[in-house]
N, C-alpha and C. Protein backbone atom coordinates (compact mmCIF):
# COMPACT_ATOMS: atom_id res chain seq x y z
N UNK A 1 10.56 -15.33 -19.47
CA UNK A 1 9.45 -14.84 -20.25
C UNK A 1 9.99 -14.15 -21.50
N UNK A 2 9.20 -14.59 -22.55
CA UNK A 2 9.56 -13.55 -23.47
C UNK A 2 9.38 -12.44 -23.88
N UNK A 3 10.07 -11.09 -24.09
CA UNK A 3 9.19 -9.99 -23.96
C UNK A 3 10.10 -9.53 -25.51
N UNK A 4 10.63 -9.88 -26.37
CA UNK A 4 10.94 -8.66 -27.38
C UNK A 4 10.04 -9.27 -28.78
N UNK A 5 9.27 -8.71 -29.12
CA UNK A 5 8.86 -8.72 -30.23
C UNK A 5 9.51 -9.73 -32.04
N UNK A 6 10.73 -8.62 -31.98
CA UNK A 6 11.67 -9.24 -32.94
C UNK A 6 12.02 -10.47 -33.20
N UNK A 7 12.51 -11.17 -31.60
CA UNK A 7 12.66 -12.40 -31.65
C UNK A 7 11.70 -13.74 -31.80
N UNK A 8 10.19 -13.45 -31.31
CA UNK A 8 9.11 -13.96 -31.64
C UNK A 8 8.88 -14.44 -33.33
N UNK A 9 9.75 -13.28 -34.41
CA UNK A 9 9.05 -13.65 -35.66
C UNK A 9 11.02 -14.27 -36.19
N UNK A 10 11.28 -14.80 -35.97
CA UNK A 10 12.18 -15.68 -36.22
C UNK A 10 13.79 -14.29 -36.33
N UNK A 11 13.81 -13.78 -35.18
CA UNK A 11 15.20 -12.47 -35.39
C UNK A 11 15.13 -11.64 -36.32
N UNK A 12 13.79 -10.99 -37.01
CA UNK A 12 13.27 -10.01 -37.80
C UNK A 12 13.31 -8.64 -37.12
N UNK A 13 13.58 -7.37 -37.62
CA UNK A 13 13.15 -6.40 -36.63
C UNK A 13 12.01 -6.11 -36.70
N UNK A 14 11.17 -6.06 -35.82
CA UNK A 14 9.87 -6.44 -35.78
C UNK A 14 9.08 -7.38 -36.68
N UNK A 15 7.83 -7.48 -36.66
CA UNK A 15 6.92 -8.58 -37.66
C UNK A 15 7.19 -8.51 -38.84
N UNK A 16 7.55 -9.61 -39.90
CA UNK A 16 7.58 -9.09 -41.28
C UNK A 16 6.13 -8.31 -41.70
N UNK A 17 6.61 -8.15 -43.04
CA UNK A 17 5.79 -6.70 -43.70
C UNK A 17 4.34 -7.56 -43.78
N UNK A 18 3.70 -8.67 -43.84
CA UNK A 18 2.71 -9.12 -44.10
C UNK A 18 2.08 -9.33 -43.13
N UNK A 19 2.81 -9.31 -41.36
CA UNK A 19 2.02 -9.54 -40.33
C UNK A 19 1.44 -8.07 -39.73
N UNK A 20 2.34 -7.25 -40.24
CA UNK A 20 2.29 -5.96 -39.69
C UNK A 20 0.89 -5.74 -39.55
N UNK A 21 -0.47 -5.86 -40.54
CA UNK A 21 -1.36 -5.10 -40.49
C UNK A 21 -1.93 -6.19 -39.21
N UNK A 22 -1.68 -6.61 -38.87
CA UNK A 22 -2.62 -7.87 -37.56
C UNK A 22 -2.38 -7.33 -36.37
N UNK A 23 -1.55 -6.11 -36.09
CA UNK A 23 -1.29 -5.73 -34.64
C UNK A 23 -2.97 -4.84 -34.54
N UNK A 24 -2.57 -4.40 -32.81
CA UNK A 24 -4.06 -4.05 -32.27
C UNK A 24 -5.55 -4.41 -32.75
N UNK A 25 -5.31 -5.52 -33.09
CA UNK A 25 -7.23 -6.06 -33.87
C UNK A 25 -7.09 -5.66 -34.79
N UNK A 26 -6.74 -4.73 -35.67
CA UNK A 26 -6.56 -4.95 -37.52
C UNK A 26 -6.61 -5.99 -38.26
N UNK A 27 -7.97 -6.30 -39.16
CA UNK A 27 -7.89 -7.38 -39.25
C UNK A 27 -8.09 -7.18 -40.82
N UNK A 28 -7.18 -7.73 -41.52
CA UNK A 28 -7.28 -7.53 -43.53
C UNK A 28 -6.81 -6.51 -43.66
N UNK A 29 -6.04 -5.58 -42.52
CA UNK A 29 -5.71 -4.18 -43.40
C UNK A 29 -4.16 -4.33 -43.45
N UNK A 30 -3.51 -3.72 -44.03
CA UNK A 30 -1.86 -3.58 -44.04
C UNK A 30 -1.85 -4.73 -44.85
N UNK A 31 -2.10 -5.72 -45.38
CA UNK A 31 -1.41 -7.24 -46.14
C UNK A 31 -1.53 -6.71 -48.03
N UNK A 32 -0.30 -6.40 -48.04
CA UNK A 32 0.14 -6.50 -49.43
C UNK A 32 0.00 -7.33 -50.76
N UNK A 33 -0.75 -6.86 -51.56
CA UNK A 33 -1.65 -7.92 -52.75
C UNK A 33 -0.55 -9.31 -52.77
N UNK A 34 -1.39 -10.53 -52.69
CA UNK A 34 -0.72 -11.81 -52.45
C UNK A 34 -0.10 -12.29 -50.86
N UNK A 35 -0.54 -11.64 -49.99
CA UNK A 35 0.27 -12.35 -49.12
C UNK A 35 -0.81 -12.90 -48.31
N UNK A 36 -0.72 -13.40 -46.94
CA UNK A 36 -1.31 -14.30 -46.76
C UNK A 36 -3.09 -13.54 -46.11
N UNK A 37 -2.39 -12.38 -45.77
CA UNK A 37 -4.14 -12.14 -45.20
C UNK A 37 -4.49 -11.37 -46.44
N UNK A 38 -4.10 -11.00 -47.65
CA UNK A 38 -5.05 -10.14 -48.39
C UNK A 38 -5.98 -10.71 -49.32
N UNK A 39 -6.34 -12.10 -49.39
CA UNK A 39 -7.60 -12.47 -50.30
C UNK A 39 -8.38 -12.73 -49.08
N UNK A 40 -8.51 -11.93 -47.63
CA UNK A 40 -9.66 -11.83 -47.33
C UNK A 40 -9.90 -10.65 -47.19
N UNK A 41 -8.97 -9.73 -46.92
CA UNK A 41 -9.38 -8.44 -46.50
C UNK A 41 -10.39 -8.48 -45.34
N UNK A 42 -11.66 -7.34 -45.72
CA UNK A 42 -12.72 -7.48 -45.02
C UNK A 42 -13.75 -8.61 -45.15
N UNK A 43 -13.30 -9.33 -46.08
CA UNK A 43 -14.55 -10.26 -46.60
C UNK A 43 -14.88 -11.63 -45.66
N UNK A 44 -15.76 -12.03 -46.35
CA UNK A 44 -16.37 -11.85 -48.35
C UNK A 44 -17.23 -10.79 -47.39
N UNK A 45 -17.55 -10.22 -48.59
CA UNK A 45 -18.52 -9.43 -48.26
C UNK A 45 -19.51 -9.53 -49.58
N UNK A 46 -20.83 -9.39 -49.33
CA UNK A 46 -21.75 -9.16 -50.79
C UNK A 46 -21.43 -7.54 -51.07
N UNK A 47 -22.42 -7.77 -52.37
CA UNK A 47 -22.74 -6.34 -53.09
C UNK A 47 -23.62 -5.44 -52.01
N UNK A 48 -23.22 -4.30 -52.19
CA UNK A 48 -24.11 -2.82 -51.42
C UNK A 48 -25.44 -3.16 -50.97
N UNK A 49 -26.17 -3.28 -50.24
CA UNK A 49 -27.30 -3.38 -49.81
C UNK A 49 -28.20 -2.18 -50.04
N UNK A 50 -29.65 -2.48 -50.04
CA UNK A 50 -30.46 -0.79 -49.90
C UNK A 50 -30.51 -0.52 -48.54
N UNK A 51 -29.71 0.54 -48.56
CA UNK A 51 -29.65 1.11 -46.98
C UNK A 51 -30.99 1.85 -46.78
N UNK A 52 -31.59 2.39 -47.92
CA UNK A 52 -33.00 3.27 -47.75
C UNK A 52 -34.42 2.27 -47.13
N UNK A 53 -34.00 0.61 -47.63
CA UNK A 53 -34.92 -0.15 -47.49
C UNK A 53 -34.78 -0.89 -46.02
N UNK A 54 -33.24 -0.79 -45.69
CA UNK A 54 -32.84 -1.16 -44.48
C UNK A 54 -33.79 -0.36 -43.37
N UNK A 55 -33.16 0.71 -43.33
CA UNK A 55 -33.39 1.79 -42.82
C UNK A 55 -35.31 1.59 -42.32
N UNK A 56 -36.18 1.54 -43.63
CA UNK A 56 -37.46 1.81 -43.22
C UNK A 56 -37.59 0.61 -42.60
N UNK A 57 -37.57 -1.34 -43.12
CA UNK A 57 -37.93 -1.95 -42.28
C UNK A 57 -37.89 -2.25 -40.85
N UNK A 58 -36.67 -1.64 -40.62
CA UNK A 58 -35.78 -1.44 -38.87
C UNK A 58 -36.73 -0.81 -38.13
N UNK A 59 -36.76 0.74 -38.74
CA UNK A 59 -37.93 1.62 -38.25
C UNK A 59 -39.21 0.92 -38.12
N UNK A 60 -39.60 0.34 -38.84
CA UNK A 60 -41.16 -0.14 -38.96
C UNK A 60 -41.21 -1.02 -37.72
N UNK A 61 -40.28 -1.64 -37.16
CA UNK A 61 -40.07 -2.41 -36.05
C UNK A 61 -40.22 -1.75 -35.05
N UNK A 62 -39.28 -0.70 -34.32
CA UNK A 62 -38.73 -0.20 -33.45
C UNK A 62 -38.10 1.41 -33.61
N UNK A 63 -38.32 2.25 -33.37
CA UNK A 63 -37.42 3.75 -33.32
C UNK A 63 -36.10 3.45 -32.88
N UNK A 64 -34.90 3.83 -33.68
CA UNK A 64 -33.80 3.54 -33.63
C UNK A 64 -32.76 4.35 -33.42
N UNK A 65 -31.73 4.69 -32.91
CA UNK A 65 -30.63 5.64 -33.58
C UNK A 65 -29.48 4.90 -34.80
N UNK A 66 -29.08 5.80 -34.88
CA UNK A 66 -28.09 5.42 -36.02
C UNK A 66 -27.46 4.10 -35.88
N UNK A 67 -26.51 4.52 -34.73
CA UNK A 67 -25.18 3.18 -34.70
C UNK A 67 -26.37 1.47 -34.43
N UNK A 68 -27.46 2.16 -33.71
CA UNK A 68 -28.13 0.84 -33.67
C UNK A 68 -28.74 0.21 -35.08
N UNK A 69 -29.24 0.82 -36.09
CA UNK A 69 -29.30 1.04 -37.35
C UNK A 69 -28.07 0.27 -37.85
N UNK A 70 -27.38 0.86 -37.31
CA UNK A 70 -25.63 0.12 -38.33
C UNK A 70 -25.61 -1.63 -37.72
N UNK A 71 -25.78 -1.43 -36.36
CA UNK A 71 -25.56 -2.84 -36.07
C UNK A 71 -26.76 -4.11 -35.81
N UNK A 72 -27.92 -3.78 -36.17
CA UNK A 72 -28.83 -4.33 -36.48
C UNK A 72 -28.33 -4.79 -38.35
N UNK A 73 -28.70 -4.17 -38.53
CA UNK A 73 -28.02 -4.72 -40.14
C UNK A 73 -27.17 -5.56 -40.25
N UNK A 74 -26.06 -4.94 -39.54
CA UNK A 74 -24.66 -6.03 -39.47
C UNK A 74 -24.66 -7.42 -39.03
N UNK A 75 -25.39 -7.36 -37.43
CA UNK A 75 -26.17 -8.52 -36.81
C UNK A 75 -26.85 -9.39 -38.02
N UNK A 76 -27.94 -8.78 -38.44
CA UNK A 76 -29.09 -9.71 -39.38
C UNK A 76 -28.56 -10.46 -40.74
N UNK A 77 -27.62 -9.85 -41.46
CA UNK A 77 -26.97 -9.93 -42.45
C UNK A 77 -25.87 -11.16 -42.23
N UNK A 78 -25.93 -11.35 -40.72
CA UNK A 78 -24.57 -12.35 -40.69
C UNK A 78 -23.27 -11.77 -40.74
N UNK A 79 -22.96 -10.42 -40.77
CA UNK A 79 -21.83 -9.83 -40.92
C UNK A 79 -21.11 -9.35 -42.06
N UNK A 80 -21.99 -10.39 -43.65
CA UNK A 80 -21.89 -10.00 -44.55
C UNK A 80 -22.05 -8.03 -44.99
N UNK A 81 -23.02 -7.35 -44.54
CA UNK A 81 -22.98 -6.20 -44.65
C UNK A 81 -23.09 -5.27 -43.67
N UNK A 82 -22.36 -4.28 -43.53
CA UNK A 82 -21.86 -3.31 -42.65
C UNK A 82 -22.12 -1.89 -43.01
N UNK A 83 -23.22 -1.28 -43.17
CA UNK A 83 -23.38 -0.34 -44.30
C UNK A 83 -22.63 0.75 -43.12
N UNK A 84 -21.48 1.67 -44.01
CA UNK A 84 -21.15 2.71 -43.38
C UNK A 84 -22.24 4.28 -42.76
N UNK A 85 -21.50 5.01 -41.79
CA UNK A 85 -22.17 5.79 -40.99
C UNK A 85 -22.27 6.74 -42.28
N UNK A 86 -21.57 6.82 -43.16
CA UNK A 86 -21.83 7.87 -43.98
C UNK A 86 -22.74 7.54 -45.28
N UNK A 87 -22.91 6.38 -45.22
CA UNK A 87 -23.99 5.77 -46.05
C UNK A 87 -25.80 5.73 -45.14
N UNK A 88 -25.30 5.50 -43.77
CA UNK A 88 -26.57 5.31 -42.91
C UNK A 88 -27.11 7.03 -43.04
N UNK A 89 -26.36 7.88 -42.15
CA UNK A 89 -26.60 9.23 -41.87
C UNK A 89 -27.17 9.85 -42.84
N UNK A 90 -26.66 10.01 -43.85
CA UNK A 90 -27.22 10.90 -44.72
C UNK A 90 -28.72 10.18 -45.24
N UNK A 91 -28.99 9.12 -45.65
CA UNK A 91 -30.03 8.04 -45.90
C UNK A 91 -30.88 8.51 -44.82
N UNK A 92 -31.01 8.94 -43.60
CA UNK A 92 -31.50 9.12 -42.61
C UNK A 92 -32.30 10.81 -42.63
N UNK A 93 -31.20 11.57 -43.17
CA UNK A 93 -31.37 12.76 -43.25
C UNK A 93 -32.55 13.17 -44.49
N UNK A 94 -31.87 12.50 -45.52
CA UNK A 94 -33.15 12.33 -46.51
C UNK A 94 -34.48 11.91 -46.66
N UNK A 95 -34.40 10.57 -45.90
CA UNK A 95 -35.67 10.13 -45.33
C UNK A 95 -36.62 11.29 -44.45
N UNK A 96 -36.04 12.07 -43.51
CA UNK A 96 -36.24 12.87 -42.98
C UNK A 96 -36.98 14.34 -43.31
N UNK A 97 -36.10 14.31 -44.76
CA UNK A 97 -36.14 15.57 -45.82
C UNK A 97 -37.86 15.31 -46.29
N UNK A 98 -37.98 13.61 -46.70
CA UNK A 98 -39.21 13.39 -47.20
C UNK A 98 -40.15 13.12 -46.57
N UNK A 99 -40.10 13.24 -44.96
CA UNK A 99 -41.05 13.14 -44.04
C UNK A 99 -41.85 11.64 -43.85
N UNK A 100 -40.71 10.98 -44.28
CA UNK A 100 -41.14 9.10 -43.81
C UNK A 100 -40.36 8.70 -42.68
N UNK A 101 -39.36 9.61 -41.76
CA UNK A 101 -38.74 9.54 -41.14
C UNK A 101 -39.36 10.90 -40.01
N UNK A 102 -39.09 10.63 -38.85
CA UNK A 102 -39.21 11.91 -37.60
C UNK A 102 -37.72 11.51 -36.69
N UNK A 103 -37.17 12.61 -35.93
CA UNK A 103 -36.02 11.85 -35.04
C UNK A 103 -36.48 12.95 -33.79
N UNK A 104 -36.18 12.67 -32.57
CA UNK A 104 -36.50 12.96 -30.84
C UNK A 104 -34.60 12.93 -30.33
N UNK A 105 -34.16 13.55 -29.97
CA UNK A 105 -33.54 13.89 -29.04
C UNK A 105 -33.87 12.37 -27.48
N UNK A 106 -32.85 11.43 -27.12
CA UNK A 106 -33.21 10.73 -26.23
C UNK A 106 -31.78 10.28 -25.72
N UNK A 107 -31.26 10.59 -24.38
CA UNK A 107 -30.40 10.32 -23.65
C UNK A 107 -29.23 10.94 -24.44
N UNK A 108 -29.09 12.58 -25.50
CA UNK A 108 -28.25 12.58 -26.45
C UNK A 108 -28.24 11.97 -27.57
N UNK A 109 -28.90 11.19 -27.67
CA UNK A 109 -28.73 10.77 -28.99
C UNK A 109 -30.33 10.98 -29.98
N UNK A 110 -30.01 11.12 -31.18
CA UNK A 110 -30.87 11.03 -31.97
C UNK A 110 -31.85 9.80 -32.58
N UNK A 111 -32.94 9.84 -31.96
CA UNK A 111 -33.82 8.59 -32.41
C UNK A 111 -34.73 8.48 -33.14
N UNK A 112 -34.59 7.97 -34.33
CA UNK A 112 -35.44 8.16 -35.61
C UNK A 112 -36.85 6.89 -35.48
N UNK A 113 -37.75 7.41 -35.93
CA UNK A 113 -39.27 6.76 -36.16
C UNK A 113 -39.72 6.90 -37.26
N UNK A 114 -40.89 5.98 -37.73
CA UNK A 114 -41.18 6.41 -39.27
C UNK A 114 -42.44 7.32 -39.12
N UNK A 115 -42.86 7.99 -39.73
CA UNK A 115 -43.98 8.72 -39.86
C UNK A 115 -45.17 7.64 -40.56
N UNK A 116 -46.50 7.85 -40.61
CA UNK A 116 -47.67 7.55 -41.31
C UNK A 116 -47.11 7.08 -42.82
N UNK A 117 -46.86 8.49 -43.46
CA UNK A 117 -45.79 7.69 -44.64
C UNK A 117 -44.83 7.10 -44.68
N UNK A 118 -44.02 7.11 -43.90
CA UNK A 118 -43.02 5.89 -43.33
C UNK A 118 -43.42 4.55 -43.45
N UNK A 119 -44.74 4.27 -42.81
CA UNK A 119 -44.64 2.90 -42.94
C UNK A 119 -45.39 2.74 -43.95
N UNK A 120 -46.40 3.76 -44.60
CA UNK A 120 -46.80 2.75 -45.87
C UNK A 120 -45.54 2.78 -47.01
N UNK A 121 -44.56 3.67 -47.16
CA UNK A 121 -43.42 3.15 -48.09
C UNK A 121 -42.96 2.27 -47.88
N UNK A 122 -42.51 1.55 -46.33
CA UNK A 122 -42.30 0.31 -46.14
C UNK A 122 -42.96 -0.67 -46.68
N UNK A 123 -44.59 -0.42 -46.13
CA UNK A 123 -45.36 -1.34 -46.73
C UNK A 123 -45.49 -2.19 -47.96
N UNK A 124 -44.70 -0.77 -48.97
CA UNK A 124 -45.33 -0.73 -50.66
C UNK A 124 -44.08 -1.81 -51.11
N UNK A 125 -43.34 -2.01 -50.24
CA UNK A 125 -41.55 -2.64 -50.35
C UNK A 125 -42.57 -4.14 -51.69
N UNK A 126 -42.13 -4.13 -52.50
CA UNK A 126 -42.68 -5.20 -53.52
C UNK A 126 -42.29 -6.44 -52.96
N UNK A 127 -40.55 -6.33 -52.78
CA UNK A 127 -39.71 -7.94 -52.49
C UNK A 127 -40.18 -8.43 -50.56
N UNK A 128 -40.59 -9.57 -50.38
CA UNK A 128 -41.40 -9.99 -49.34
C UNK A 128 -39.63 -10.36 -48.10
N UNK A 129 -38.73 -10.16 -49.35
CA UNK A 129 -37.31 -10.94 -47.84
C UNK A 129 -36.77 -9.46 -48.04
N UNK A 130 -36.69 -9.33 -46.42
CA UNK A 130 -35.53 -8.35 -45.93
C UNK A 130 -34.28 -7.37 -46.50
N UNK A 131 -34.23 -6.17 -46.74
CA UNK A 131 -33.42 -6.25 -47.29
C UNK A 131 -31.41 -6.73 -47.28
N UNK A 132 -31.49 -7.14 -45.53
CA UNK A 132 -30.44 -7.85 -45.30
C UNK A 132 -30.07 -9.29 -45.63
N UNK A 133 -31.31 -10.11 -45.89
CA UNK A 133 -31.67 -11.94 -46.61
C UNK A 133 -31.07 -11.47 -47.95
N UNK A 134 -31.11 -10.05 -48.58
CA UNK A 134 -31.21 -9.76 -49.99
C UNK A 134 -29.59 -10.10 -50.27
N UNK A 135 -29.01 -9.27 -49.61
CA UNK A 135 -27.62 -9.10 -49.60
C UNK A 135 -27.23 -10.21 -49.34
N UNK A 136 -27.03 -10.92 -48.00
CA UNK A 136 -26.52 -11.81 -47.83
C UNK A 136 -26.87 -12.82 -48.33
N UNK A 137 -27.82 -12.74 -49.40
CA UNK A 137 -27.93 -14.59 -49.68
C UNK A 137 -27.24 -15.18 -50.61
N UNK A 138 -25.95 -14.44 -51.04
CA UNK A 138 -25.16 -14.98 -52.18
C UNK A 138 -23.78 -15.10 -51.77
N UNK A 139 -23.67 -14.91 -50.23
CA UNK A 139 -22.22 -15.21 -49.76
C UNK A 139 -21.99 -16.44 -49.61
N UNK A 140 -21.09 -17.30 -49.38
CA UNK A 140 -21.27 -18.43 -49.10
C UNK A 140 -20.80 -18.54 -47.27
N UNK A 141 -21.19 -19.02 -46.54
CA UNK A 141 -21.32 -18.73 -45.13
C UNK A 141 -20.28 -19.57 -44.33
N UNK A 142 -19.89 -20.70 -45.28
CA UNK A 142 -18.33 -21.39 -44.97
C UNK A 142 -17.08 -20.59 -45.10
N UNK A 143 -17.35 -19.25 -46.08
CA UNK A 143 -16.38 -18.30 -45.86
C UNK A 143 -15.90 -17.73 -44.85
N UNK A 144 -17.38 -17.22 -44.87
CA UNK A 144 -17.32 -16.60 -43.14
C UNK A 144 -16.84 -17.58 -42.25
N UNK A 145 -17.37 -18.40 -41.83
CA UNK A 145 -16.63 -19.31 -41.09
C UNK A 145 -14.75 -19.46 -40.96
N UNK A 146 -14.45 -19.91 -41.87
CA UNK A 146 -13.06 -19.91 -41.87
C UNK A 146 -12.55 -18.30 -42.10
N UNK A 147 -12.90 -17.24 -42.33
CA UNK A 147 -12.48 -16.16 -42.24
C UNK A 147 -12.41 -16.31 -40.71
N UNK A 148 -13.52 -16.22 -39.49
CA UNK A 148 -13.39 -16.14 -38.25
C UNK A 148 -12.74 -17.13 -37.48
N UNK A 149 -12.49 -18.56 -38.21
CA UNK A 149 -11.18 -18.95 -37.73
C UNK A 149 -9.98 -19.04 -38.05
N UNK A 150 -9.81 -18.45 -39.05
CA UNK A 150 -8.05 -18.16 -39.44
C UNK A 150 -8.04 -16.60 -37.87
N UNK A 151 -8.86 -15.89 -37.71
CA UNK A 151 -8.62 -14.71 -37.07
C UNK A 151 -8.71 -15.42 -35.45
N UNK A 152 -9.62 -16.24 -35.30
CA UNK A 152 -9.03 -16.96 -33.86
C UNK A 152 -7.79 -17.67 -33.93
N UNK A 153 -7.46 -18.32 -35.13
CA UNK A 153 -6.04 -18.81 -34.74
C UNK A 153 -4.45 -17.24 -34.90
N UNK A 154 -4.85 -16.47 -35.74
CA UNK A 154 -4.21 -15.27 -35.57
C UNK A 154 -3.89 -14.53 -33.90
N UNK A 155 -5.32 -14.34 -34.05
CA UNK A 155 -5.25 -14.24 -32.32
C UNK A 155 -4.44 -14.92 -31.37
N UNK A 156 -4.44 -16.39 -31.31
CA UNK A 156 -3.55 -17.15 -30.40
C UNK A 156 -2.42 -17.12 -30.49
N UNK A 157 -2.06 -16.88 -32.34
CA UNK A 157 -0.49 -16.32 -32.24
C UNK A 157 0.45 -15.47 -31.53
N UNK A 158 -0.82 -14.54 -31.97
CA UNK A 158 -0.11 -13.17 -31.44
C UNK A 158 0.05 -13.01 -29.89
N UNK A 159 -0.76 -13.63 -29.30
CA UNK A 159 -0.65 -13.72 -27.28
C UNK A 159 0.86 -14.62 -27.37
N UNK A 160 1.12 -15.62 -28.44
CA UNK A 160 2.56 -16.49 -27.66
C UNK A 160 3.22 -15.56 -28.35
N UNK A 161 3.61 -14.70 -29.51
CA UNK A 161 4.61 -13.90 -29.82
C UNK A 161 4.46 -12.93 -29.01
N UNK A 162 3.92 -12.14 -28.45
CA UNK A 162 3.64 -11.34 -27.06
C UNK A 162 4.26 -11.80 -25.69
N UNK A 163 4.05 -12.87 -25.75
CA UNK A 163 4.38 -13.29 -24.09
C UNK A 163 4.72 -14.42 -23.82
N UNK A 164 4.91 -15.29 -25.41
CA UNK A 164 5.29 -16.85 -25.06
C UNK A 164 6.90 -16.80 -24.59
N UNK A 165 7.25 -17.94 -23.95
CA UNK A 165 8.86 -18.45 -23.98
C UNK A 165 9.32 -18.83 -25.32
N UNK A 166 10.64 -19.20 -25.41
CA UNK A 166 11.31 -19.46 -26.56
C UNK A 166 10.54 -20.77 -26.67
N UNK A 167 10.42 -21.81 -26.03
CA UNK A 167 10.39 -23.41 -26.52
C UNK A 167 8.74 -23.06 -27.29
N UNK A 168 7.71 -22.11 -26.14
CA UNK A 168 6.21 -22.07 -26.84
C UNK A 168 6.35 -21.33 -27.75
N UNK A 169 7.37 -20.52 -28.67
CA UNK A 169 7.19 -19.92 -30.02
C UNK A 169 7.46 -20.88 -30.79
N UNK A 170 8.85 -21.63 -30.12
CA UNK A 170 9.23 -22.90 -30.93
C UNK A 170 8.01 -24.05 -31.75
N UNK A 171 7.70 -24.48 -30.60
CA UNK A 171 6.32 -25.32 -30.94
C UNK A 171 4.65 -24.54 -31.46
N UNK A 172 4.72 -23.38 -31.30
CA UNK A 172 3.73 -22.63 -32.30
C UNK A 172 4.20 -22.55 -33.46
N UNK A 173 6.05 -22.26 -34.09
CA UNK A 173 6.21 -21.99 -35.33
C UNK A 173 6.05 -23.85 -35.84
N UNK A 174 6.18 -24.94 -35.30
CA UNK A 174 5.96 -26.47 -35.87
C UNK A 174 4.34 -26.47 -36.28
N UNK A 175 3.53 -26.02 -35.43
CA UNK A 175 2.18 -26.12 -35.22
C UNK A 175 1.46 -25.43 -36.68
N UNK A 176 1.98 -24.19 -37.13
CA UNK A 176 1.61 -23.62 -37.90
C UNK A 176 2.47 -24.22 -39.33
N UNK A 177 3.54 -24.59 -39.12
CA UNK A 177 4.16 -24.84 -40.35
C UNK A 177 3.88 -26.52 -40.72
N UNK A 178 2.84 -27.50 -39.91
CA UNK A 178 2.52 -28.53 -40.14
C UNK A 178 0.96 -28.35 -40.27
N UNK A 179 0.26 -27.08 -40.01
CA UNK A 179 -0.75 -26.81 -40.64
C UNK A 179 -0.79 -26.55 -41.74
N UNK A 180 -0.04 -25.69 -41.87
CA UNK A 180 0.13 -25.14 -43.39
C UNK A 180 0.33 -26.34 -44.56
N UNK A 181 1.13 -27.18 -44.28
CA UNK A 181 1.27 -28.33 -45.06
C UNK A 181 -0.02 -29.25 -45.14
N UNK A 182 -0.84 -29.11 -44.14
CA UNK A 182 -1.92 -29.92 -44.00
C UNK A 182 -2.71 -29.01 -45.24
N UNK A 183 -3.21 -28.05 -45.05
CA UNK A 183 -3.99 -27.31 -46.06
C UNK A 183 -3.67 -27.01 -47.59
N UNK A 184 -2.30 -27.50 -47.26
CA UNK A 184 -2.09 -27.38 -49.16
C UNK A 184 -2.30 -28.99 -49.57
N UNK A 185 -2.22 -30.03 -48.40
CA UNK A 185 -2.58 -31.53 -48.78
C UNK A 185 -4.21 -31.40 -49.74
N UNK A 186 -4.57 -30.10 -48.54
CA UNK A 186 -6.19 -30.59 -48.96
C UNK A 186 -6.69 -30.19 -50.64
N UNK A 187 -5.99 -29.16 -50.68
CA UNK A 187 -5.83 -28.78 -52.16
C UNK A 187 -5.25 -29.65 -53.27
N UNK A 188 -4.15 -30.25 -52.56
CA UNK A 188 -3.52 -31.53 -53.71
C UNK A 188 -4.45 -32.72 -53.82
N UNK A 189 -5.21 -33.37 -52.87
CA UNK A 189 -6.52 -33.96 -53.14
C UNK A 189 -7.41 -33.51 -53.44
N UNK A 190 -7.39 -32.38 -54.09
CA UNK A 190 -9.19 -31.72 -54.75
C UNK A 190 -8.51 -32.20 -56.27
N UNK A 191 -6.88 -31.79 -56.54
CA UNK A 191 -6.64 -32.27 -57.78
C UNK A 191 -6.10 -33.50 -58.29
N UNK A 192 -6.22 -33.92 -57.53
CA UNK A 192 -5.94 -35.88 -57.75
C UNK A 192 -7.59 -35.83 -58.14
């Protein structure tokens, strides 16, 4: 079995500097401008969403807490937007401030509802699509796609550099280095 790390990335001491950010589920962080994971980073991602508009249509649905708030969005959006807790929370607090929002204490956690004025500000919302359709409708969704499978094939790497034998690193480093050639083919036929 194989168990040392080092030897997995071809007798390196540990992963070179570009795989580094891929340990424990890190996914786009640590990769150094140009290398192979940093033109995705977190992405694609669209432009900022209205978290204020998020926020009321969710409510107008259902009384929510926060993190459910965060991942309802995230869900609806396709993954394109992720609005942070410090973008949600305070948006919440304000809403609150202006009394279109109420929150209850429930199992510990805080669960927000809209008030009477709550939902007619929802109501008054002019644009008829979501404000998550809003955001996401300018990503292109084949991104996403191959973003989540370059990270499933990342994934499979990392289990045979973890725990493969020498011959299955062997034939993962052919596998990847006759992919790789495959994908720059596909590029040399976009310019033919």
């Amino acid at each position: 079995m194989h168990t040392h790390h080092d030897e997995s990335f071809g007798g390196h001491h540990g992963p070179p500097p570009w795989a580094r950010g891929m340990r424990n589920g890190r996914r786009g962080r640590g990769f150094p401008p140009g290398s192979p994971g940093s033109f995705f980073g977190h992405g694609p991602r669209a432009g900022r969403g209205d978290v204020r508009a998020a926020i009321l249509a969710l409510l107008a649905e259902s009384p929510m807490h926060g993190y459910q708030i965060i991942r309802e969005i995230t869900e609806r959006s396709g993954g394109v937007w992720t609005p942070s807790p410090g973008s949600v929370y305070p948006t919440l607090q304000q809403l609150e401030d202006e009394e279109l929002v109420t929150s209850d204490s429930s199992e510990g956690k805080k669960v927000f509802s809209l008030t009477e004025a709550g939902l007619a500000a929802n109501a008054a919302r002019a644009d008829s699509r979501t404000p998550w359709e809003e955001v996401g409708g300018d990503v292109d969704t084949a991104l996403i796609d191959l973003r989540d499978g370059i990270a499933q094939v990342a994934a499979a790497v990392r289990q045979i550099a973890r725990g493969g034998t020498s011959p299955q690193v062997s034939a993962a480093k052919a596998i990847l280095a006759d992919t790789r050639r495959a994908l720059y083919r596909i590029l040399a036929e976009d310019e033919a």
